[in-house]
PDB file of N, CA and C in Angstrom:
ATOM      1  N   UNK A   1     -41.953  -9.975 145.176  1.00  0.00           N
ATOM      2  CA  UNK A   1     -41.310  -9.216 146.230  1.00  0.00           C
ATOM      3  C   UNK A   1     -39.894  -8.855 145.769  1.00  0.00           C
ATOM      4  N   UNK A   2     -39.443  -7.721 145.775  1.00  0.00           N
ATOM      5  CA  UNK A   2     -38.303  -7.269 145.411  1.00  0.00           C
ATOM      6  C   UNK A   2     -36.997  -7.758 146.293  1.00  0.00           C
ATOM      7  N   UNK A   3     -36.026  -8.202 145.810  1.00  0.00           N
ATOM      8  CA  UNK A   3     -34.865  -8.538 146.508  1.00  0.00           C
ATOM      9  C   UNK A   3     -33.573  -8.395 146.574  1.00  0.00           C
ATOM     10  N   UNK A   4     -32.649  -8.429 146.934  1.00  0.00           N
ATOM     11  CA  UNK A   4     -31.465  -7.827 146.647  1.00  0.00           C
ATOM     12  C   UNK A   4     -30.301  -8.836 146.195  1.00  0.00           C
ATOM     13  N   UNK A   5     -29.258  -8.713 145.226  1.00  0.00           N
ATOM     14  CA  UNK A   5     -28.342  -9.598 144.134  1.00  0.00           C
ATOM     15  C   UNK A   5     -27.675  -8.783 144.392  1.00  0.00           C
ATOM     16  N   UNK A   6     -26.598  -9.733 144.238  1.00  0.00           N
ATOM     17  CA  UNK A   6     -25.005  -9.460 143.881  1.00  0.00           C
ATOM     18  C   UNK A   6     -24.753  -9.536 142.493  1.00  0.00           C
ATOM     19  N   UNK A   7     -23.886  -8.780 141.986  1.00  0.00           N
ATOM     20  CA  UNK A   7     -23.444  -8.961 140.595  1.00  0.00           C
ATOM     21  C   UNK A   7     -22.189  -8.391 140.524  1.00  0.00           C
ATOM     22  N   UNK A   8     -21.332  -9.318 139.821  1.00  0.00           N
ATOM     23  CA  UNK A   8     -19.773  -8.468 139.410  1.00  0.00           C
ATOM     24  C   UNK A   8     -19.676  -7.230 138.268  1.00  0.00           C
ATOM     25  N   UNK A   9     -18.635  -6.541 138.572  1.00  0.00           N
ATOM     26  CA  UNK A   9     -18.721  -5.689 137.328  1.00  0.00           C
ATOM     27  C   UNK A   9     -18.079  -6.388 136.582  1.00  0.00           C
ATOM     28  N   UNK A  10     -17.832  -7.449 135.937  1.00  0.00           N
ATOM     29  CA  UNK A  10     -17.922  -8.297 135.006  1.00  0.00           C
ATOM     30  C   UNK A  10     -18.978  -8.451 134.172  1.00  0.00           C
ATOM     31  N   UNK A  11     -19.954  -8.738 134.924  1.00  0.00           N
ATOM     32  CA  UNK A  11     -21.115  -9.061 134.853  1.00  0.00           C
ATOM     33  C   UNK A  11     -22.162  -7.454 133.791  1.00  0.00           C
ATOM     34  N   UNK A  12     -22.286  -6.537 134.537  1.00  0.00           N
ATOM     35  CA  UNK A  12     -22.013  -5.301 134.041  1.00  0.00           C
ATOM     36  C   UNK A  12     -21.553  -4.743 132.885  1.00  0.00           C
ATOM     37  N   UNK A  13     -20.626  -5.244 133.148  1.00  0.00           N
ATOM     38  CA  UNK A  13     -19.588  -5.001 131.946  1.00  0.00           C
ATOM     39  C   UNK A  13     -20.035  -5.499 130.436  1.00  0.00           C
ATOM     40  N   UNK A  14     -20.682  -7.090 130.426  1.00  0.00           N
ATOM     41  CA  UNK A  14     -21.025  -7.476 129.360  1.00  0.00           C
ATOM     42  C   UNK A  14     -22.475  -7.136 129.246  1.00  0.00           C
ATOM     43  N   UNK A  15     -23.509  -6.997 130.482  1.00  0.00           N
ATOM     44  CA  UNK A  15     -24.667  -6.679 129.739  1.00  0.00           C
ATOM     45  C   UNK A  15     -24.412  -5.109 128.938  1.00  0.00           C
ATOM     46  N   UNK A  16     -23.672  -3.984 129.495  1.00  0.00           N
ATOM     47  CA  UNK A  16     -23.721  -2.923 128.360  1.00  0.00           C
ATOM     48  C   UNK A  16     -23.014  -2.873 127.775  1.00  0.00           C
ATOM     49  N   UNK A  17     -22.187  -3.881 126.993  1.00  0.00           N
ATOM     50  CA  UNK A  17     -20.928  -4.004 126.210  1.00  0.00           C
ATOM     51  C   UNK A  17     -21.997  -3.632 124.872  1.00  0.00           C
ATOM     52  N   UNK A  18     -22.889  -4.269 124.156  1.00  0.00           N
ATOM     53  CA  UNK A  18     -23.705  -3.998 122.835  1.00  0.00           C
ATOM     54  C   UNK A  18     -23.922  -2.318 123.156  1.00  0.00           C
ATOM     55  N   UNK A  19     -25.075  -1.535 124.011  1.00  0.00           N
ATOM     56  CA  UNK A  19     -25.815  -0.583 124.065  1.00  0.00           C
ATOM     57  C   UNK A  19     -24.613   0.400 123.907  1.00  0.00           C
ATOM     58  N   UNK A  20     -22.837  -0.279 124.557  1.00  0.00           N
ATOM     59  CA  UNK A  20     -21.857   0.939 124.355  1.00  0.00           C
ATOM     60  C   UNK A  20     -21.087   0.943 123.341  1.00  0.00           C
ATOM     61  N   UNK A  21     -21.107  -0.118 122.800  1.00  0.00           N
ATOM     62  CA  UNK A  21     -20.705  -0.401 121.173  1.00  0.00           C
ATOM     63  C   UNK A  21     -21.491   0.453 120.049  1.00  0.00           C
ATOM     64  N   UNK A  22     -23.099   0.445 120.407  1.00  0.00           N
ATOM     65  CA  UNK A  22     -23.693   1.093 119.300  1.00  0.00           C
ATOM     66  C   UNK A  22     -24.003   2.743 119.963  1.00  0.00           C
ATOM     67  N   UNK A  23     -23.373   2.978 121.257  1.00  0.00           N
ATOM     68  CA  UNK A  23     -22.992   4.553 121.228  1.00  0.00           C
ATOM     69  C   UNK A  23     -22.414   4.786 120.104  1.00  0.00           C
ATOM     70  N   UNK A  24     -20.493   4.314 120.376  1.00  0.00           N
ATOM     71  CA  UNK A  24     -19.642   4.449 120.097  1.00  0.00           C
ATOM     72  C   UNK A  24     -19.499   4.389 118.161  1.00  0.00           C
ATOM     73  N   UNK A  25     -20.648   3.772 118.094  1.00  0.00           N
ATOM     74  CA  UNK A  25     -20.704   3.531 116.680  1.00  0.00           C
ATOM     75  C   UNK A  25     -21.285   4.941 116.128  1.00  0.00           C
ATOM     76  N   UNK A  26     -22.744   5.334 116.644  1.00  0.00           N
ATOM     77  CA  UNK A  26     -22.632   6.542 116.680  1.00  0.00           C
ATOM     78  C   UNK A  26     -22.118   8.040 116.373  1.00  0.00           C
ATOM     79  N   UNK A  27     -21.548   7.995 117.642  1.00  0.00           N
ATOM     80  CA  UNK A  27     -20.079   9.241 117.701  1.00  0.00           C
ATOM     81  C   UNK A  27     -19.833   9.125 116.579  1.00  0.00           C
ATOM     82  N   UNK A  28     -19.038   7.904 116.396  1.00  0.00           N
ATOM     83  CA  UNK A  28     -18.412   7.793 115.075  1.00  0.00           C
ATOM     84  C   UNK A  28     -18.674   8.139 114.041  1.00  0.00           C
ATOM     85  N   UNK A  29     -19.616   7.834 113.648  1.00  0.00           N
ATOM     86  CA  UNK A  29     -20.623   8.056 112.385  1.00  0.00           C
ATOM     87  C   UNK A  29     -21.064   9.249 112.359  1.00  0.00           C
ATOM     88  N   UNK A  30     -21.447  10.215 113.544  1.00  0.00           N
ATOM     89  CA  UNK A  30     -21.693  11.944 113.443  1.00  0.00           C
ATOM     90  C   UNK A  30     -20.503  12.321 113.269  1.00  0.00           C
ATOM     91  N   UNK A  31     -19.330  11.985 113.850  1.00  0.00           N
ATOM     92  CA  UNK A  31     -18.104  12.769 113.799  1.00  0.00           C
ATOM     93  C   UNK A  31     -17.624  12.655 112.137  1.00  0.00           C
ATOM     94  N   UNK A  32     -18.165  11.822 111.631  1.00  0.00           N
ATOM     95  CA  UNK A  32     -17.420  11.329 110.081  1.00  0.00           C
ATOM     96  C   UNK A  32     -17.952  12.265 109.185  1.00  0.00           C
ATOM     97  N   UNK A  33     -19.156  12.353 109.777  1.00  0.00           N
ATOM     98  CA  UNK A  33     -20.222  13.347 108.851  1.00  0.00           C
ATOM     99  C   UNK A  33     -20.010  15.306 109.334  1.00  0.00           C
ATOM    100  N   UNK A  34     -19.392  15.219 110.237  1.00  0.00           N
ATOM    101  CA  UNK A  34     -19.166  16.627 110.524  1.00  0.00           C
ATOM    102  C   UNK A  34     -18.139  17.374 109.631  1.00  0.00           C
ATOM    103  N   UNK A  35     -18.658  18.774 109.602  1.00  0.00           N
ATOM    104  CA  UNK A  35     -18.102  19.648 108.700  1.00  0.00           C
ATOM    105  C   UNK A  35     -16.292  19.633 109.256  1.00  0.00           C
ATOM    106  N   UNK A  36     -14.970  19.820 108.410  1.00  0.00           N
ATOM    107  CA  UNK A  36     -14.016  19.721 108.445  1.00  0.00           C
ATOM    108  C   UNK A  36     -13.785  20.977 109.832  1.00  0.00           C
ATOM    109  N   UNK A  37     -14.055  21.926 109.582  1.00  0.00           N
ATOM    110  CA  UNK A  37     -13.934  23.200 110.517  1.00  0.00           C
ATOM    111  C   UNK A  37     -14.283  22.637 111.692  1.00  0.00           C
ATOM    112  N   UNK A  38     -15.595  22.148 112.065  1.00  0.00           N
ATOM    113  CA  UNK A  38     -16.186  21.692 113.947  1.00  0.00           C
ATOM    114  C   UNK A  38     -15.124  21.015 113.910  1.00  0.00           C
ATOM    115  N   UNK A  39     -14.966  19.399 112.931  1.00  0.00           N
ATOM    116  CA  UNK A  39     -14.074  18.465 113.415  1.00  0.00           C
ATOM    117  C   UNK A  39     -12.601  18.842 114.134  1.00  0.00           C
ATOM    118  N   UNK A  40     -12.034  19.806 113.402  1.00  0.00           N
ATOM    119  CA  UNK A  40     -10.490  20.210 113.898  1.00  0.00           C
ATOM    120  C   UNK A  40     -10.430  20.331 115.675  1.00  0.00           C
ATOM    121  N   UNK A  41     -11.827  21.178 115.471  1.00  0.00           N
ATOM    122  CA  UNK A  41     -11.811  22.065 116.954  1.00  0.00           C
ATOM    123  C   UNK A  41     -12.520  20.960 117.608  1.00  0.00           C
ATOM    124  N   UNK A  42     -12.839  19.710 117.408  1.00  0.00           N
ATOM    125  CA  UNK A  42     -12.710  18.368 118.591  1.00  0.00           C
ATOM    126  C   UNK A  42     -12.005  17.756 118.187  1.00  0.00           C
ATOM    127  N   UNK A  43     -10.827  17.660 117.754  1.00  0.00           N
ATOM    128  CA  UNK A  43      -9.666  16.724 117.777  1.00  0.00           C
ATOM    129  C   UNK A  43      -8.843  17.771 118.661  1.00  0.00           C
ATOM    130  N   UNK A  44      -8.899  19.262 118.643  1.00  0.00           N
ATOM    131  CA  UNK A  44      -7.966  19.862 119.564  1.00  0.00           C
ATOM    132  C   UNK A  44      -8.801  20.383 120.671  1.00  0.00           C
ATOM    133  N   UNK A  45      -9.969  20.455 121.217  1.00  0.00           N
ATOM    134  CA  UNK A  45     -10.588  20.489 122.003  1.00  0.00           C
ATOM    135  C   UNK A  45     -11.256  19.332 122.879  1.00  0.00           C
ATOM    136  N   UNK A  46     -11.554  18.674 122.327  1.00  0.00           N
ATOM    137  CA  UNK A  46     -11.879  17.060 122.490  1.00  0.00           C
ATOM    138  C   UNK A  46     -13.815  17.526 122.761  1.00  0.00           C
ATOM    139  N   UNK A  47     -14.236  16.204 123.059  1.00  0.00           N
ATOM    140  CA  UNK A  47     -15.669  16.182 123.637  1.00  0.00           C
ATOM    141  C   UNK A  47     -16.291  15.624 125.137  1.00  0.00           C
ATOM    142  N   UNK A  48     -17.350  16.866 125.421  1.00  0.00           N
ATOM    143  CA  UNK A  48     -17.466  17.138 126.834  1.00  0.00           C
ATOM    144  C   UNK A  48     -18.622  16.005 126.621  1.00  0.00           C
ATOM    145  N   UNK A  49     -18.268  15.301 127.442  1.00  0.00           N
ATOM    146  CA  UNK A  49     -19.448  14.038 128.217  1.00  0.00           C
ATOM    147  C   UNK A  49     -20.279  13.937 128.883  1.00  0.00           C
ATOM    148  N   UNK A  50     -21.634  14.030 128.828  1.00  0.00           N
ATOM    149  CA  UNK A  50     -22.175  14.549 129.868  1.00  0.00           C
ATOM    150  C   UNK A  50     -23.248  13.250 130.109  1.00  0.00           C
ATOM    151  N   UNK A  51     -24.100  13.500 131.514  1.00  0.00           N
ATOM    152  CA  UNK A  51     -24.590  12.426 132.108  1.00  0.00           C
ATOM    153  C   UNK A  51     -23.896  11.047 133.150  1.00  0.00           C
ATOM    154  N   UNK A  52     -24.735  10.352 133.315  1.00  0.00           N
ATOM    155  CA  UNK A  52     -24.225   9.445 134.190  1.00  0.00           C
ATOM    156  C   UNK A  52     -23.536   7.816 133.247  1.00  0.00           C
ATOM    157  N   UNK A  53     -23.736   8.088 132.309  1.00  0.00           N
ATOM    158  CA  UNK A  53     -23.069   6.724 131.799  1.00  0.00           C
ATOM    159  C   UNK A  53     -21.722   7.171 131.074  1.00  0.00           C
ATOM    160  N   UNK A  54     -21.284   8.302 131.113  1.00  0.00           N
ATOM    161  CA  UNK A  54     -19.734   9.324 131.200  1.00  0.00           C
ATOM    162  C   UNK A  54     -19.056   8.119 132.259  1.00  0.00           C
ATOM    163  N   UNK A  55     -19.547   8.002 133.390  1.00  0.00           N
ATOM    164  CA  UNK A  55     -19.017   7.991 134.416  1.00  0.00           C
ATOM    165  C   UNK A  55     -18.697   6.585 135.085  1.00  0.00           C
ATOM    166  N   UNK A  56     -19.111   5.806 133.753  1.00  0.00           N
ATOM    167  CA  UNK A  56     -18.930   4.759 133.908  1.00  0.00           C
ATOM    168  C   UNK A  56     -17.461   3.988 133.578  1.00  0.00           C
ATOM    169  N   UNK A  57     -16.524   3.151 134.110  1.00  0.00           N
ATOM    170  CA  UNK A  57     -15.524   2.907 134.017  1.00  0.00           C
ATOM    171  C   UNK A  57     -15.255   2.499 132.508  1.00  0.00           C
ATOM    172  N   UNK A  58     -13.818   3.389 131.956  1.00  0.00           N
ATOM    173  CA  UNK A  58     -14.143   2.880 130.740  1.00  0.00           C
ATOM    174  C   UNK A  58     -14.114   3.379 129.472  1.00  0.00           C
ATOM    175  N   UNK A  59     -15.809   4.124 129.793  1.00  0.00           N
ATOM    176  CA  UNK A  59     -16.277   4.419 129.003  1.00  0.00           C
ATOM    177  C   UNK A  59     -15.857   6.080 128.207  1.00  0.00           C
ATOM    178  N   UNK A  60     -15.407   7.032 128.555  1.00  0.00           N
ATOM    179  CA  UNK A  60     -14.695   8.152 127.908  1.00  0.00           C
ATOM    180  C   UNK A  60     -12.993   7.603 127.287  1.00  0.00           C
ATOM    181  N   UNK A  61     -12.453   6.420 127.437  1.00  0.00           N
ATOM    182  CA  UNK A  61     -11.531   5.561 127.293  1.00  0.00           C
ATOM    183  C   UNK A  61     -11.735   5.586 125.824  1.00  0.00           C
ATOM    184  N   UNK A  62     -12.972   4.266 125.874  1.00  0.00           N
ATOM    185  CA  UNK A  62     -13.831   3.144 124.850  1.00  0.00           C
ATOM    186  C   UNK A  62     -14.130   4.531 123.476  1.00  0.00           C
ATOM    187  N   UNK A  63     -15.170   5.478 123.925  1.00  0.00           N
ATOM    188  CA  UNK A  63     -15.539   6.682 122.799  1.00  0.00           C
ATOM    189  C   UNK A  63     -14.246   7.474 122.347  1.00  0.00           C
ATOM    190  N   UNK A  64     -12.951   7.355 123.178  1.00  0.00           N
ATOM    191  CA  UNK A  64     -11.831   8.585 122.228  1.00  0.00           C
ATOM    192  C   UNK A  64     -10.704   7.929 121.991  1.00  0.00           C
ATOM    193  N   UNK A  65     -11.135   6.381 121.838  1.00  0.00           N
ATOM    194  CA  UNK A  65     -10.127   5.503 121.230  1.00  0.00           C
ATOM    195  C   UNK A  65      -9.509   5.706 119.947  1.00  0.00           C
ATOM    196  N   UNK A  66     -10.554   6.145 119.057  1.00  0.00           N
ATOM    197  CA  UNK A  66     -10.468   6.237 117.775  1.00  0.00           C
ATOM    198  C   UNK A  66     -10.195   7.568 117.525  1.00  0.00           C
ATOM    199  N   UNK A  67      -9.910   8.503 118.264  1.00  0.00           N
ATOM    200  CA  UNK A  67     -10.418  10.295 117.774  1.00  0.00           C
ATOM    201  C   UNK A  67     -10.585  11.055 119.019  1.00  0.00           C
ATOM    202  N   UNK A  68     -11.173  12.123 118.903  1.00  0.00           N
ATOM    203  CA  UNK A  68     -10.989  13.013 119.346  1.00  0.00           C
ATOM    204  C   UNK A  68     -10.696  12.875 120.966  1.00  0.00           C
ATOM    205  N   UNK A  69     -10.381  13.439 121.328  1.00  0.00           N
ATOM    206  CA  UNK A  69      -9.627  13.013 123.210  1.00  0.00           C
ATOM    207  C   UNK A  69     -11.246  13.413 123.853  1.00  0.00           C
ATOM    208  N   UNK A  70     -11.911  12.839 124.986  1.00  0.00           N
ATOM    209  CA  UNK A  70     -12.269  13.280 125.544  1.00  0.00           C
ATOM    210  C   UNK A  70     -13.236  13.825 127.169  1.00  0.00           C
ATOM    211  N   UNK A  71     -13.768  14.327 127.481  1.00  0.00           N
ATOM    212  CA  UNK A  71     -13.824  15.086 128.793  1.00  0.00           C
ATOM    213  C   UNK A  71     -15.255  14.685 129.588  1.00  0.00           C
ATOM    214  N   UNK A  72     -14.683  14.062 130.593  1.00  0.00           N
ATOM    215  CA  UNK A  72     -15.957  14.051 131.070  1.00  0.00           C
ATOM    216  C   UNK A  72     -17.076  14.912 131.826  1.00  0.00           C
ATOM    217  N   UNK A  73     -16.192  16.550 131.582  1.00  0.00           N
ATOM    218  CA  UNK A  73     -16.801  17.112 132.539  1.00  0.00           C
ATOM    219  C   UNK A  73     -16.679  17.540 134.316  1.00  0.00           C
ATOM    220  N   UNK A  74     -16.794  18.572 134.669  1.00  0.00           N
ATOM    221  CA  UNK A  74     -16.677  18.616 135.916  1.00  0.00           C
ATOM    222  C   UNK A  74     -17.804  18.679 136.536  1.00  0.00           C
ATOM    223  N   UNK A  75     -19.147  18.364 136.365  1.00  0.00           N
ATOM    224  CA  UNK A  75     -20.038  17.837 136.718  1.00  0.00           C
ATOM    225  C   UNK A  75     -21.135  16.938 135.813  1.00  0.00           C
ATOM    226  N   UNK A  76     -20.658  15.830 135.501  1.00  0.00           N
ATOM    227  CA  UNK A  76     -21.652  15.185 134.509  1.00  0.00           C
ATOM    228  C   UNK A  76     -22.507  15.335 134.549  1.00  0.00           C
ATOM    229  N   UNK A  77     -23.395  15.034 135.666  1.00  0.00           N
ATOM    230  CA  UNK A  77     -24.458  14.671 136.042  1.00  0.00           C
ATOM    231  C   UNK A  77     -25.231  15.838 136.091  1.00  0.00           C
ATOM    232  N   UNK A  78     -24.809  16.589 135.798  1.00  0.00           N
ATOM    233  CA  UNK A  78     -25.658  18.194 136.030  1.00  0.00           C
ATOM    234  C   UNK A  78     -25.441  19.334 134.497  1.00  0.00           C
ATOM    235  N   UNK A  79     -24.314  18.600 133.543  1.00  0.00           N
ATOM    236  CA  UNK A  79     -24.272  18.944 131.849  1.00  0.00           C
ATOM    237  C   UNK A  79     -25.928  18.354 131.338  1.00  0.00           C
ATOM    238  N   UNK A  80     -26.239  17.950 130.837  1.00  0.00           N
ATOM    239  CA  UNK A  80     -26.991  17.542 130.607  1.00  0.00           C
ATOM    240  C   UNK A  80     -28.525  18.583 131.192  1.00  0.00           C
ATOM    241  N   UNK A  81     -28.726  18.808 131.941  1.00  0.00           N
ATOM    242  CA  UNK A  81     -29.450  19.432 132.258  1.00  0.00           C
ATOM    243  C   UNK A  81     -29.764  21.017 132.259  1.00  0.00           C
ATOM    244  N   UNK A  82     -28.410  21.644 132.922  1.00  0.00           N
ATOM    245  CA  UNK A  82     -27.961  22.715 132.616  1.00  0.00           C
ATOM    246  C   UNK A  82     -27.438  23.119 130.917  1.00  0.00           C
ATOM    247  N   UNK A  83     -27.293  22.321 130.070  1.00  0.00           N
ATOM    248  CA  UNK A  83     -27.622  22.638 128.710  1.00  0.00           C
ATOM    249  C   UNK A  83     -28.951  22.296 127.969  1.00  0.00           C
ATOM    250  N   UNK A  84     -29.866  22.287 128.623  1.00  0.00           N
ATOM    251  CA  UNK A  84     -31.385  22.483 128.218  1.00  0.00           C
ATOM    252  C   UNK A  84     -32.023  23.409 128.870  1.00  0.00           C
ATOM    253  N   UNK A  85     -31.331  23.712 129.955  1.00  0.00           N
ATOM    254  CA  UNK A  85     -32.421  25.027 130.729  1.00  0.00           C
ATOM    255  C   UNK A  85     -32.093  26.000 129.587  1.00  0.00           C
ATOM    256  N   UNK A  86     -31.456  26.738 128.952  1.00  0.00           N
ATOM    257  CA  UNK A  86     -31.927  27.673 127.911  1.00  0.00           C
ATOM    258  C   UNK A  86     -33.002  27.331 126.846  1.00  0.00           C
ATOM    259  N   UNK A  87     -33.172  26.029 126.501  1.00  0.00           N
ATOM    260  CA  UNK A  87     -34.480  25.896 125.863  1.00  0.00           C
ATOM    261  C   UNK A  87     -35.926  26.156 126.421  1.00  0.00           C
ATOM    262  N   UNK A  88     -35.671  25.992 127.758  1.00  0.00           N
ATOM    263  CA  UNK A  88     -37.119  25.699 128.954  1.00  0.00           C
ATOM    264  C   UNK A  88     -37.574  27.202 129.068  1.00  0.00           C
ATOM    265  N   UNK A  89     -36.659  28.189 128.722  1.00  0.00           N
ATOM    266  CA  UNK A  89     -37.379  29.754 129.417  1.00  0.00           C
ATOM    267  C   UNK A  89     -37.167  29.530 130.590  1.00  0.00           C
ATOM    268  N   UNK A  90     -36.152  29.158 131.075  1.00  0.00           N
ATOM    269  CA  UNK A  90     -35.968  29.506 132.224  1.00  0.00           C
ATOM    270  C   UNK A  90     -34.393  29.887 132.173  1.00  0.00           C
ATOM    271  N   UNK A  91     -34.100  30.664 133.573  1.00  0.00           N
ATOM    272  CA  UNK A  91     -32.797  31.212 133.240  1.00  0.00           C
ATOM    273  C   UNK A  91     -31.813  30.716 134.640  1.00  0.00           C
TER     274      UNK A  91
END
């Protein structure tokens, strides 16, 4: 039977501390490998964040610690989606 818990964002905090470490590792590792030209234009543009784990406390902090500044967007939750409807054929 399903039930309902309390949990701190403490708590939170450390179960996605690994899964946001090996984002962040990531980023990193595409951004290292990117051509000199893109890179400039996200160190002076920064990078748009999209989705719901953007939006997590923190976390656009944690990813532009090292580099490029960046954005979470003025609708996260709806980037992500709205940059695949041009793949779908739909308009």
């Amino acid at each position: 039977m399903p039930k309902t818990i309390a949990i701190s964002s403490e708590e939170v905090r450390q179960a996605l501390s690994e899964p946001l470490k090996l984002i962040v590792d990531v980023v990193k590792a595409t951004l290292e490998e990117t051509p000199a030209e893109l890179s400039a234009d996200l160190v002076d543009r920064g990078i748009v964040l999209a989705g719901g784990g953007c939006l997590l406390r923190g976390v656009p902090e944690l990813i532009s610690k090292d580099g490029a500044p960046r954005d979470p967007g003025r609708r996260p939750l709806d980037l992500r989606r709205d940059g695949l409807r041009p793949l779908s054929g739909r308009a």
